[in-house]
C-alpha atoms as a PDB file:
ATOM      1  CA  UNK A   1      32.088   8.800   9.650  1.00  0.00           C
ATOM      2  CA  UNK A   2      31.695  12.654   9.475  1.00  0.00           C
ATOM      3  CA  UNK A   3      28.890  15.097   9.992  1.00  0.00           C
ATOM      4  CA  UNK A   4      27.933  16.814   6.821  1.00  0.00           C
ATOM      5  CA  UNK A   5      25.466  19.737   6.860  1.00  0.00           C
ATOM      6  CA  UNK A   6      23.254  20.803   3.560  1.00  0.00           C
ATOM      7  CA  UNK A   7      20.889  23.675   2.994  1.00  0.00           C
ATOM      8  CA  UNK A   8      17.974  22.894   0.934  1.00  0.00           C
ATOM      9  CA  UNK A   9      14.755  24.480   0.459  1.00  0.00           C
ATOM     10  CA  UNK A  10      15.519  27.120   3.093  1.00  0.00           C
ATOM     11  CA  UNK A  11      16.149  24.284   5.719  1.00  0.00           C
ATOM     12  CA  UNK A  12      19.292  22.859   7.456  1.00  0.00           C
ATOM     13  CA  UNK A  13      20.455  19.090   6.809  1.00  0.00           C
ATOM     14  CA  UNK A  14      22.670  17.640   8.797  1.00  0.00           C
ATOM     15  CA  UNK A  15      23.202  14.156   8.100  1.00  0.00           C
ATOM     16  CA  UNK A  16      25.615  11.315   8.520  1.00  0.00           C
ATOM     17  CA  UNK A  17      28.198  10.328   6.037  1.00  0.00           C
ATOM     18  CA  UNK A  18      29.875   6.946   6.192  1.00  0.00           C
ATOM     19  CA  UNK A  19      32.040   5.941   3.406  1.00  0.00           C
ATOM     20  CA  UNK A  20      32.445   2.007   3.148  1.00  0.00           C
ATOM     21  CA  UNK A  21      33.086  -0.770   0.507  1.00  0.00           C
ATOM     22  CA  UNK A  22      29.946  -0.610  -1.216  1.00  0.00           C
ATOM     23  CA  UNK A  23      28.666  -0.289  -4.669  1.00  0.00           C
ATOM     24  CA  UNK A  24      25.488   2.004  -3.801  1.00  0.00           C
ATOM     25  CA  UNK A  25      24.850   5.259  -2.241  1.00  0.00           C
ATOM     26  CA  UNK A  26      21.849   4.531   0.404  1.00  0.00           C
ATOM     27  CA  UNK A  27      20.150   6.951   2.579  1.00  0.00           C
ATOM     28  CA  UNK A  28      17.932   5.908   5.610  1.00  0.00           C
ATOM     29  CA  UNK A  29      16.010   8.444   8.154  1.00  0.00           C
ATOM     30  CA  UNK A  30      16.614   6.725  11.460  1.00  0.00           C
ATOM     31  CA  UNK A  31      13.706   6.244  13.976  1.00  0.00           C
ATOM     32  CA  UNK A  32      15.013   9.529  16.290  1.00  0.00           C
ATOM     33  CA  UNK A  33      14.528  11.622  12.857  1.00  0.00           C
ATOM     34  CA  UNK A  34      18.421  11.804  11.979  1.00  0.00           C
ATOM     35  CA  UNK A  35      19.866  11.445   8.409  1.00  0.00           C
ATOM     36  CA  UNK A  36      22.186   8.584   7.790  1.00  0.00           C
ATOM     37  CA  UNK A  37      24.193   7.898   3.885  1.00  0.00           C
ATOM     38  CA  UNK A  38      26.337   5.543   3.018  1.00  0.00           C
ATOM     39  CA  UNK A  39      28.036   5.240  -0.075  1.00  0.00           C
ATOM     40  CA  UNK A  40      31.388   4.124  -1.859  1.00  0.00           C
ATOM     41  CA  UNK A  41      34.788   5.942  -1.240  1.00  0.00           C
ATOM     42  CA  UNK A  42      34.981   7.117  -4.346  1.00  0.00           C
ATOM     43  CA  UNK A  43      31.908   9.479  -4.120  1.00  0.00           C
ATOM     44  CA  UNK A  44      32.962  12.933  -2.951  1.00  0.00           C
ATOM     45  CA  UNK A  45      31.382  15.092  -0.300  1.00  0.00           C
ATOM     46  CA  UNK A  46      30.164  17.539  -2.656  1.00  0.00           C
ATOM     47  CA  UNK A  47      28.206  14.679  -4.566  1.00  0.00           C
ATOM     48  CA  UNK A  48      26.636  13.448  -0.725  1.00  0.00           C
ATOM     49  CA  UNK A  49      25.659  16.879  -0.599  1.00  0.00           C
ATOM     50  CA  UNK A  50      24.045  17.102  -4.091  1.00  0.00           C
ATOM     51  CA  UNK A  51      22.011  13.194  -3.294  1.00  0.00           C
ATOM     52  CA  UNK A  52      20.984  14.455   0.001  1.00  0.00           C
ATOM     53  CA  UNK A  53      19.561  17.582  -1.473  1.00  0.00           C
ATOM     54  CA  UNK A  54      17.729  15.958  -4.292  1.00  0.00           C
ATOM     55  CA  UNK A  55      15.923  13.817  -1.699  1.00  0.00           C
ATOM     56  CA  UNK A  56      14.789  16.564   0.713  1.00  0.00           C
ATOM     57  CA  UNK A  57      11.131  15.546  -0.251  1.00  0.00           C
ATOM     58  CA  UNK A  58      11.916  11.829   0.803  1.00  0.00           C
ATOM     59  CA  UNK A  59      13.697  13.057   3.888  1.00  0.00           C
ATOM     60  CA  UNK A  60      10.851  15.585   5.277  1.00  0.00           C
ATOM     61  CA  UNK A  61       8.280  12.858   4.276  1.00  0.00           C
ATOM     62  CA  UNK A  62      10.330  10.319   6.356  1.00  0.00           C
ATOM     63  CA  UNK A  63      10.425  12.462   9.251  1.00  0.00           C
ATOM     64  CA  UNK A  64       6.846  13.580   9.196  1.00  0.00           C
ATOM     65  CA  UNK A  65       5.557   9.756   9.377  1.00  0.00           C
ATOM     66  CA  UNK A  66       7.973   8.974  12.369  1.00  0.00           C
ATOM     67  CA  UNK A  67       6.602  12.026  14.453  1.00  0.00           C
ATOM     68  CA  UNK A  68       2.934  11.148  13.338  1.00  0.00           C
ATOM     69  CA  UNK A  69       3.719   7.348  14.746  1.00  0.00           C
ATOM     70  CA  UNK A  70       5.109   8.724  17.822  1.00  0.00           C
ATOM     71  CA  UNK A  71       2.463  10.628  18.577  1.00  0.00           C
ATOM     72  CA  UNK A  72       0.200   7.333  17.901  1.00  0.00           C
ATOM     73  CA  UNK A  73       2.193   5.321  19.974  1.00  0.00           C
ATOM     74  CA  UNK A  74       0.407   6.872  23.744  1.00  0.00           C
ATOM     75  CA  UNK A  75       3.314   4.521  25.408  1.00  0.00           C
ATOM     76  CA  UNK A  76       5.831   6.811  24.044  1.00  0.00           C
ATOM     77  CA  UNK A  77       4.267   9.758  25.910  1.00  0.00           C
ATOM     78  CA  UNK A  78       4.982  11.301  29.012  1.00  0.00           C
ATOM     79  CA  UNK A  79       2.046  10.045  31.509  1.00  0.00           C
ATOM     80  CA  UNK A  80       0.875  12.745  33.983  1.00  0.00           C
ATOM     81  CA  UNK A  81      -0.295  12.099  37.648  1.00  0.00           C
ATOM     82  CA  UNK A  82      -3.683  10.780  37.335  1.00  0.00           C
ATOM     83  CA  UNK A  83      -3.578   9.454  33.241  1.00  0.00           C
ATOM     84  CA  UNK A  84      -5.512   6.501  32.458  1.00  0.00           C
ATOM     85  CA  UNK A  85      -4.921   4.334  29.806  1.00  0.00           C
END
């Protein structure tokens, strides 16, 4: 596995890469908002780079429902003295 970093859309990327014997190239945004591929060992890094950019709109999508779920979720937040729920 290696850390890759991408810049897309004036933001910074970083993501997971994980070659493996596959046939596919998959991408998943993990609950804590992080950026995971797998794909083939043939595929080069430059290529990860390339998918990852072309999905930015998946990826910022992605993240933007897990924060709005967190945010849902009130057991997730920090209770202060006195809350009531």
């Amino acid at each position: 596995m290696t850390e890759r970093t991408v810049y897309a859309e004036n933001e910074e990327i970083r993501y997971v890469a994980e070659k493996k014997k596959i046939r596919n190239i998959y991408l998943r945004v993990r609950s804590d908002g992080t950026v995971y591929v797998t794909a083939p060992y043939r595929v080069s890094g430059e290529f990860l780079d390339a998918f990852v950019k072309e999905r930015i709109g998946f990826i910022r999508s992605a993240r933007d429902r897990i924060q709005k779920e967190k945010e849902k979720n009130i057991l997730l937040q920090p209770l202060r003295d006195g809350d009531v729920f």
